[in-house]
N, C-alpha and C. Protein backbone atom coordinates (compact mmCIF):
# COMPACT_ATOMS: atom_id res chain seq x y z
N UNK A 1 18.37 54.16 32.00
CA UNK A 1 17.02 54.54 32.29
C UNK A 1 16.17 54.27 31.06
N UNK A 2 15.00 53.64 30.85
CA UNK A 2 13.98 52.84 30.00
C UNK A 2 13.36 54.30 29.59
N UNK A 3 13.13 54.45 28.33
CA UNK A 3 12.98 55.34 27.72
C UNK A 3 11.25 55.54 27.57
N UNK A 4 10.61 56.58 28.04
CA UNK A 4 9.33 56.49 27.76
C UNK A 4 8.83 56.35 26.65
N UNK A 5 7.55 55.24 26.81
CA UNK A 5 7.03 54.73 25.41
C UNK A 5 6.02 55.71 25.07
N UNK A 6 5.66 56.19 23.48
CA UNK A 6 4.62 56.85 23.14
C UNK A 6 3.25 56.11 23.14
N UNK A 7 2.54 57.07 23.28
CA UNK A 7 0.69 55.90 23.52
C UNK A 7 0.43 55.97 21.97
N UNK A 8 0.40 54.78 22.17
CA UNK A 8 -0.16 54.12 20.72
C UNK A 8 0.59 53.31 19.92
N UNK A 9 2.38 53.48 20.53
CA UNK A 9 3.24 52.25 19.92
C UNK A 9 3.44 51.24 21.06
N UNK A 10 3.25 49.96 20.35
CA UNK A 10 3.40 49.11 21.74
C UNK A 10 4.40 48.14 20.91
N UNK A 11 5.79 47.68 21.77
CA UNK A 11 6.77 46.87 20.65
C UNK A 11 6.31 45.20 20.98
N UNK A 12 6.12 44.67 19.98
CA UNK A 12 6.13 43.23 19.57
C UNK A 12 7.12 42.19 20.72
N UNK A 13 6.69 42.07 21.76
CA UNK A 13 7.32 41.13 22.90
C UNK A 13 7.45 39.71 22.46
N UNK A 14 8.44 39.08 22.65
CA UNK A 14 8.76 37.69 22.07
C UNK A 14 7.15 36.87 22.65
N UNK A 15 6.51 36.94 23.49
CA UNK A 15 5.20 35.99 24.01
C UNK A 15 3.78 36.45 22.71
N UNK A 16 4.34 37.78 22.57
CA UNK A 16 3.19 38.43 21.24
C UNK A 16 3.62 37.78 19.86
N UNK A 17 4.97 37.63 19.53
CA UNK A 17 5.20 36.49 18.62
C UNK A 17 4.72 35.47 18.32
N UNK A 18 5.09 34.40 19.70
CA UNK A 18 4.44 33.36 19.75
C UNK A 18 2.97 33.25 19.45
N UNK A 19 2.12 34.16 20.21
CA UNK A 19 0.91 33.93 20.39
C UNK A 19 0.31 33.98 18.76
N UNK A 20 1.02 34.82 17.84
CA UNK A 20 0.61 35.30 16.34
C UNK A 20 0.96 33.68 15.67
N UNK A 21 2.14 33.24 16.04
CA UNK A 21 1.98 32.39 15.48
C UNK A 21 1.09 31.04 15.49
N UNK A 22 0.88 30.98 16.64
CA UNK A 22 -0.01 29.92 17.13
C UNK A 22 -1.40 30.25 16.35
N UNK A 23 -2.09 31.26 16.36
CA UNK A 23 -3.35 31.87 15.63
C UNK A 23 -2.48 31.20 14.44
N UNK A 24 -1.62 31.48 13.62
CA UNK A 24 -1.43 30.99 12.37
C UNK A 24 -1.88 29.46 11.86
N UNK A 25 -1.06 28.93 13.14
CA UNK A 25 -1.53 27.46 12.97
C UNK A 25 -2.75 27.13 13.51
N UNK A 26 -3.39 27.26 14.23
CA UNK A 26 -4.56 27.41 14.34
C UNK A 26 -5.57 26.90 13.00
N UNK A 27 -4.86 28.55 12.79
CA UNK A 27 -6.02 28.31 11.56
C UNK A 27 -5.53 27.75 10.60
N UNK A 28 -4.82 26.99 10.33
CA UNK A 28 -4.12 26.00 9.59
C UNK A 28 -5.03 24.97 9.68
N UNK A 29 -4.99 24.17 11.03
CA UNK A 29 -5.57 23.16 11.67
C UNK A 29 -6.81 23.41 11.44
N UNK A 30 -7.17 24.58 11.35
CA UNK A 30 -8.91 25.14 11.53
C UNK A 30 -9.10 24.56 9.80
N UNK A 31 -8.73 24.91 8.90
CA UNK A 31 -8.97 25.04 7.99
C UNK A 31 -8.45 23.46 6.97
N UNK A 32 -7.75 22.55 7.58
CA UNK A 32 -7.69 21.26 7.51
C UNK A 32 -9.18 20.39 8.22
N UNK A 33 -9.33 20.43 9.18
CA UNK A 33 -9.98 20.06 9.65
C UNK A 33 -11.54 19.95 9.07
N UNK A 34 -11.66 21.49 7.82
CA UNK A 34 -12.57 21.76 7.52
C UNK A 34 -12.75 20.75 6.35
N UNK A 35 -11.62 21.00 5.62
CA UNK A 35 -11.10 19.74 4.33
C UNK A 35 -11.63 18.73 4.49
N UNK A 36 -10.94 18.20 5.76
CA UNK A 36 -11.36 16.35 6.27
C UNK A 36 -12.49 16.46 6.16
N UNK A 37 -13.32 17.01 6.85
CA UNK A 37 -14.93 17.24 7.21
C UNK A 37 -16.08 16.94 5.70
N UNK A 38 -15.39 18.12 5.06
CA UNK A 38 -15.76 17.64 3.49
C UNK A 38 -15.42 16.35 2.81
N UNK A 39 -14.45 15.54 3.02
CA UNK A 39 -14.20 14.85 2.39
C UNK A 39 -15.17 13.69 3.06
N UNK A 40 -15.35 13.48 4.71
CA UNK A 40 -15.28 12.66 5.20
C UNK A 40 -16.99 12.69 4.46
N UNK A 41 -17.72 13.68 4.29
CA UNK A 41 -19.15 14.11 3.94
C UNK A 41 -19.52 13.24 2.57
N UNK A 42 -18.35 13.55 1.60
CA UNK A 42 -18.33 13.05 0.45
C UNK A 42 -17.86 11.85 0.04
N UNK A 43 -17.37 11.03 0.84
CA UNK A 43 -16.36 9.62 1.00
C UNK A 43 -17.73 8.64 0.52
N UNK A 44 -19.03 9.02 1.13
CA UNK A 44 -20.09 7.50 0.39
C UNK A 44 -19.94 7.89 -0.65
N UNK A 45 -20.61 9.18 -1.08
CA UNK A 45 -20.82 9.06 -2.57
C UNK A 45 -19.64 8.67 -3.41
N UNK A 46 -18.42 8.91 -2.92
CA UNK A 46 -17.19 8.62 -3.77
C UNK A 46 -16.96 7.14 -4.03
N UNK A 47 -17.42 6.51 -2.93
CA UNK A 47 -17.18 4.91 -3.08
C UNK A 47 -18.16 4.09 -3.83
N UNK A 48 -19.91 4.32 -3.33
CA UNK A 48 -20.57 4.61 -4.59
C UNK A 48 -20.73 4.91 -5.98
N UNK A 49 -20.08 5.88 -6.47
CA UNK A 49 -19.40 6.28 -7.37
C UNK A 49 -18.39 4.91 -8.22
N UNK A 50 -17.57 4.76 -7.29
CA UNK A 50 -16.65 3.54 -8.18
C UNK A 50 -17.02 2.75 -8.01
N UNK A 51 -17.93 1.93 -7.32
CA UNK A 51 -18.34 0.69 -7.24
C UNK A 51 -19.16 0.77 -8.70
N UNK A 52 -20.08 1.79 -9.24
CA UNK A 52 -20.84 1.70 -10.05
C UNK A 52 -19.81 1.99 -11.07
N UNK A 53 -18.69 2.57 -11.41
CA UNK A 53 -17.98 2.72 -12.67
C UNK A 53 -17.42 1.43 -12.85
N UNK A 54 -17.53 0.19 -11.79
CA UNK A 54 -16.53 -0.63 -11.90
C UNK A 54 -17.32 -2.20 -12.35
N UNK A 55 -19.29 -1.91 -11.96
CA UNK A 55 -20.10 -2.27 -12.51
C UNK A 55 -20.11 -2.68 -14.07
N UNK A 56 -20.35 -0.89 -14.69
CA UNK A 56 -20.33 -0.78 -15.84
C UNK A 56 -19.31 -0.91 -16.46
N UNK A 57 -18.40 -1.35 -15.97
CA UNK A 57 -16.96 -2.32 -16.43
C UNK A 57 -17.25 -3.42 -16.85
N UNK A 58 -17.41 -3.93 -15.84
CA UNK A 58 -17.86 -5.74 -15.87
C UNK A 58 -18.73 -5.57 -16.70
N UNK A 59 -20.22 -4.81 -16.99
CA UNK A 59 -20.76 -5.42 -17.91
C UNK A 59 -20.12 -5.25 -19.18
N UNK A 60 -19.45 -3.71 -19.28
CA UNK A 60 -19.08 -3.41 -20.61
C UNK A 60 -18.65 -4.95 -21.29
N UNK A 61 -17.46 -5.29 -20.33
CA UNK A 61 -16.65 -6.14 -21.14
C UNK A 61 -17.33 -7.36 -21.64
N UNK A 62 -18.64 -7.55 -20.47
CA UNK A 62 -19.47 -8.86 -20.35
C UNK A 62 -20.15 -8.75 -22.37
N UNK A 63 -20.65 -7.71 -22.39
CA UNK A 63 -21.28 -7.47 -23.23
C UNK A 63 -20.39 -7.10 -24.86
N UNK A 64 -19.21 -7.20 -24.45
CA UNK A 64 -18.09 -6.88 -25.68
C UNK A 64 -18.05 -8.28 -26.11
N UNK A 65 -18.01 -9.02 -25.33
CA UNK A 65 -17.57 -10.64 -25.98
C UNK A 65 -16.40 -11.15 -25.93
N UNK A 66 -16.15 -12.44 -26.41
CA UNK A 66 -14.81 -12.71 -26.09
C UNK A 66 -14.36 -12.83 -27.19
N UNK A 67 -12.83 -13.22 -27.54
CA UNK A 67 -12.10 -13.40 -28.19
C UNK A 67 -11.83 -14.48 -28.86
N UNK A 68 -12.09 -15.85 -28.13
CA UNK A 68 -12.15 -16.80 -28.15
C UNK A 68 -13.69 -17.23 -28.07
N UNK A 69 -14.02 -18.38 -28.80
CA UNK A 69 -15.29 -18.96 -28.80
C UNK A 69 -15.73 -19.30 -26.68
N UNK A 70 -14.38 -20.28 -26.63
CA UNK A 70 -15.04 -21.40 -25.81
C UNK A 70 -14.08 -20.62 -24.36
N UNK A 71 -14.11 -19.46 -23.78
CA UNK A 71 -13.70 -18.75 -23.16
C UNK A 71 -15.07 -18.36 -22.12
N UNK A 72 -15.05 -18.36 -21.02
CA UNK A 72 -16.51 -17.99 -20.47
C UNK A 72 -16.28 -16.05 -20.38
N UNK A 73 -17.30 -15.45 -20.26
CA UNK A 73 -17.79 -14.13 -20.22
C UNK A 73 -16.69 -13.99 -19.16
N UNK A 74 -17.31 -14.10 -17.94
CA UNK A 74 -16.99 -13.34 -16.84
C UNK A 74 -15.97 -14.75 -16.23
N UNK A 75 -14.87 -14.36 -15.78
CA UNK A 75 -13.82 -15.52 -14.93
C UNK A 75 -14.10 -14.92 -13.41
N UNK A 76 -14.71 -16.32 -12.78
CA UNK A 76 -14.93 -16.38 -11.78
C UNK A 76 -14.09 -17.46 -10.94
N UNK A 77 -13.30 -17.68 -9.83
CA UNK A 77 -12.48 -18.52 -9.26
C UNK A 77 -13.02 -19.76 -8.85
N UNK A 78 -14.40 -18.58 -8.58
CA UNK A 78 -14.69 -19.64 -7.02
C UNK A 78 -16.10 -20.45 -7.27
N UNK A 79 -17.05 -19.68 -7.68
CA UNK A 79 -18.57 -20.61 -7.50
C UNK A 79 -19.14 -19.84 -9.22
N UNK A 80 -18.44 -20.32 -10.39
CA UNK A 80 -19.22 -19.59 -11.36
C UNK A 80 -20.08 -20.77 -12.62
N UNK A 81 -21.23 -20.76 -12.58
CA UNK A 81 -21.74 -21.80 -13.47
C UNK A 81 -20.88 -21.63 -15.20
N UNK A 82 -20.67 -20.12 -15.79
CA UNK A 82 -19.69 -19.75 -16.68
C UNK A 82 -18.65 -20.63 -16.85
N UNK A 83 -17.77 -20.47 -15.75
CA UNK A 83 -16.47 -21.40 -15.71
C UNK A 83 -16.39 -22.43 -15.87
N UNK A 84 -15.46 -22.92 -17.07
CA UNK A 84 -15.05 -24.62 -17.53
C UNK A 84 -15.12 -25.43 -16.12
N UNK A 85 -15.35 -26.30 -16.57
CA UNK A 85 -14.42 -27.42 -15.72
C UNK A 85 -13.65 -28.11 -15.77
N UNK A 86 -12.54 -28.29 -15.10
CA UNK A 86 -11.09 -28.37 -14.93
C UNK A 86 -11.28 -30.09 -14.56
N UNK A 87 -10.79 -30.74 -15.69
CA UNK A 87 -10.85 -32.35 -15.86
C UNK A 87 -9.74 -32.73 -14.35
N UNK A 88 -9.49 -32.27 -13.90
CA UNK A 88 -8.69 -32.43 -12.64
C UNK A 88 -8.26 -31.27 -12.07
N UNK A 89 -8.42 -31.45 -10.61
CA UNK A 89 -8.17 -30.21 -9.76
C UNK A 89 -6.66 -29.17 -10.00
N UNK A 90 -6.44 -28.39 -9.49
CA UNK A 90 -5.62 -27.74 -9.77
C UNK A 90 -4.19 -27.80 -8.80
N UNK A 91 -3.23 -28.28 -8.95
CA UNK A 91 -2.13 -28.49 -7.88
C UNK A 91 -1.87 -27.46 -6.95
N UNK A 92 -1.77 -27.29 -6.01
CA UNK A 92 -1.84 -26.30 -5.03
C UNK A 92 -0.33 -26.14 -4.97
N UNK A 93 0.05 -24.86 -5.37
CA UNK A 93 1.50 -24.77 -5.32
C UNK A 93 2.08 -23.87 -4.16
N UNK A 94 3.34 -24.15 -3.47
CA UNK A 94 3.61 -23.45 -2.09
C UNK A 94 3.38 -22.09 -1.89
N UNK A 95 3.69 -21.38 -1.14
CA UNK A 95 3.85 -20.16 -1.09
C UNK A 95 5.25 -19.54 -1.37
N UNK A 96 5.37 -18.61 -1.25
CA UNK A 96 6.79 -17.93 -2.32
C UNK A 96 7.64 -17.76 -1.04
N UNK A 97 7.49 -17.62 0.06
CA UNK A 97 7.87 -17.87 1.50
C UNK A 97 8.56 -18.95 1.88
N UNK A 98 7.94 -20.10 1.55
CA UNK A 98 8.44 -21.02 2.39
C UNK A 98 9.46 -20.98 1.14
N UNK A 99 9.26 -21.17 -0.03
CA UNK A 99 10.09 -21.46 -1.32
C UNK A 99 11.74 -20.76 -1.21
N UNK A 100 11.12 -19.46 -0.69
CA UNK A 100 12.51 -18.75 -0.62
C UNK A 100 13.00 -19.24 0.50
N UNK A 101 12.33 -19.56 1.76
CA UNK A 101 13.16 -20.21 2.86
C UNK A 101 13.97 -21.40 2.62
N UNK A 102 13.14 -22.27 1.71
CA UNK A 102 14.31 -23.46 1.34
C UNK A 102 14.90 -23.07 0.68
N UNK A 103 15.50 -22.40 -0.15
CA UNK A 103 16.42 -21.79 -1.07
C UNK A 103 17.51 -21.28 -0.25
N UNK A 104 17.01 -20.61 0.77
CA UNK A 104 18.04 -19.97 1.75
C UNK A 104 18.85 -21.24 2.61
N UNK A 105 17.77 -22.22 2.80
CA UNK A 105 18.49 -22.95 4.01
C UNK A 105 19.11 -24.12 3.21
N UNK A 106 18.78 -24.46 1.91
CA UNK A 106 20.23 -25.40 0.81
C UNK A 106 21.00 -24.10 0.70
N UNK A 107 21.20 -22.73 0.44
CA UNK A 107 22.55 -21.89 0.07
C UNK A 107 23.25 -22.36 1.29
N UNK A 108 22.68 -21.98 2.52
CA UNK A 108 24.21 -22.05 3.36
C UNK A 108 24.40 -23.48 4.02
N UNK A 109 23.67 -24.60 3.76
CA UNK A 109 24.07 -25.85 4.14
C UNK A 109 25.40 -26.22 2.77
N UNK A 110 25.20 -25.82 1.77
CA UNK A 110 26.14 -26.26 0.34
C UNK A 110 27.24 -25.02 0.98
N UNK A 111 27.46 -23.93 1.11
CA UNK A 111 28.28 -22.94 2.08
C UNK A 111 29.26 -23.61 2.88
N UNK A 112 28.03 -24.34 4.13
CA UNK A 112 29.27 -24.87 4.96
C UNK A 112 29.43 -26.31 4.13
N UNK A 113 29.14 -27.03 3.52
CA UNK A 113 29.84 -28.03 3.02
C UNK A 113 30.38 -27.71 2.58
N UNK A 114 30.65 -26.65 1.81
CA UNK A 114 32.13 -26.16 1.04
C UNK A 114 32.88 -25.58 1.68
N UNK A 115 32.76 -24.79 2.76
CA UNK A 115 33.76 -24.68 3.91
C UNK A 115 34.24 -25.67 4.80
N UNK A 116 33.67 -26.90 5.42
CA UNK A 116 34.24 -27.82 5.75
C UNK A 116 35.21 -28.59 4.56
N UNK A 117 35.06 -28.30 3.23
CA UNK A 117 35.60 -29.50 2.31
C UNK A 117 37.12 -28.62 1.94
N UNK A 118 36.56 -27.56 2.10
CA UNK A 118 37.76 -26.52 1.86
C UNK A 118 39.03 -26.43 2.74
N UNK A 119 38.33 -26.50 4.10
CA UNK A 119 39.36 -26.97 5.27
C UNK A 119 40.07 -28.18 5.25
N UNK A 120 39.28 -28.95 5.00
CA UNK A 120 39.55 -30.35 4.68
C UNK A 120 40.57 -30.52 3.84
N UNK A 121 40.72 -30.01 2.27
CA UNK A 121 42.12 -29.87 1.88
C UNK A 121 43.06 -29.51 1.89
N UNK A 122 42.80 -28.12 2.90
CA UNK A 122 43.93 -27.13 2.87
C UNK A 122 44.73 -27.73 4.80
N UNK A 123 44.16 -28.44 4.95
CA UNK A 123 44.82 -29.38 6.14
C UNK A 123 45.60 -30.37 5.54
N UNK A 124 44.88 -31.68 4.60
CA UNK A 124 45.46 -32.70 4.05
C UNK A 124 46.77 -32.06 3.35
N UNK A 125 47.00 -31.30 2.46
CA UNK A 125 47.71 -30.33 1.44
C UNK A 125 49.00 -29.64 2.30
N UNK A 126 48.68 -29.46 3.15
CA UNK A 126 49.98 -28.60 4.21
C UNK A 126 50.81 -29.25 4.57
């Protein structure tokens, strides 16, 4: 027989568990969410921010000088009036891809030639 409960204690049911915990995360989520929010608020000025520290880079250095006389300021690749000119173009060298692919595909062609040559004696030899 279930024992009468006193008014005013009520026992902690496994669904009252759950539910506490869920409020926990909740506000977990509540309080992430709030984070992102800020950050997402502050993300121009932050990029802003380094674009201009990265400014006063370039000039710093522009304005430090070089080391060398006949060195241009700023090295530019692509379109810079600064930059030498290169008495002949520059050899376009492969990519490190294909390079390693031929590397791979002479290892195991020299592989099986040495496994066919290997068979090859240990047949003649017997």
């Amino acid at each position: 027989m279930p024992k009468p409960r006193k008014s005013g204690q009520v026992s902690p049911t496994p669904l009252d568990a759950k539910q506490q915990a869920l409020l926990k995360e909740q506000e977990k989520v509540r309080a992430q969410m709030e984070k992102l929010t800020v950050f997402v608020e502050k993300a121009p000025e932050m990029k802003k921010q380094a674009e201009e520290r990265r400014r006063a880079q370039i000039v710093e250095r522009a304005s430090r000088g070089s080391r060398r006389i006949d060195t241009p300021v700023l090295l530019d690749r692509y379109d810079s009036v600064l930059a030498a000119p290169s008495p002949r173009p520059a050899k376009r060298r492969g990519t490190l891809k294909a390079k390693k692919r031929q590397d791979r595909l002479t290892f195991f062609t020299l592989l099986v030639a040495l496994l066919v040559l290997s068979f090859w004696v240990w047949t003649v030899w017997r």
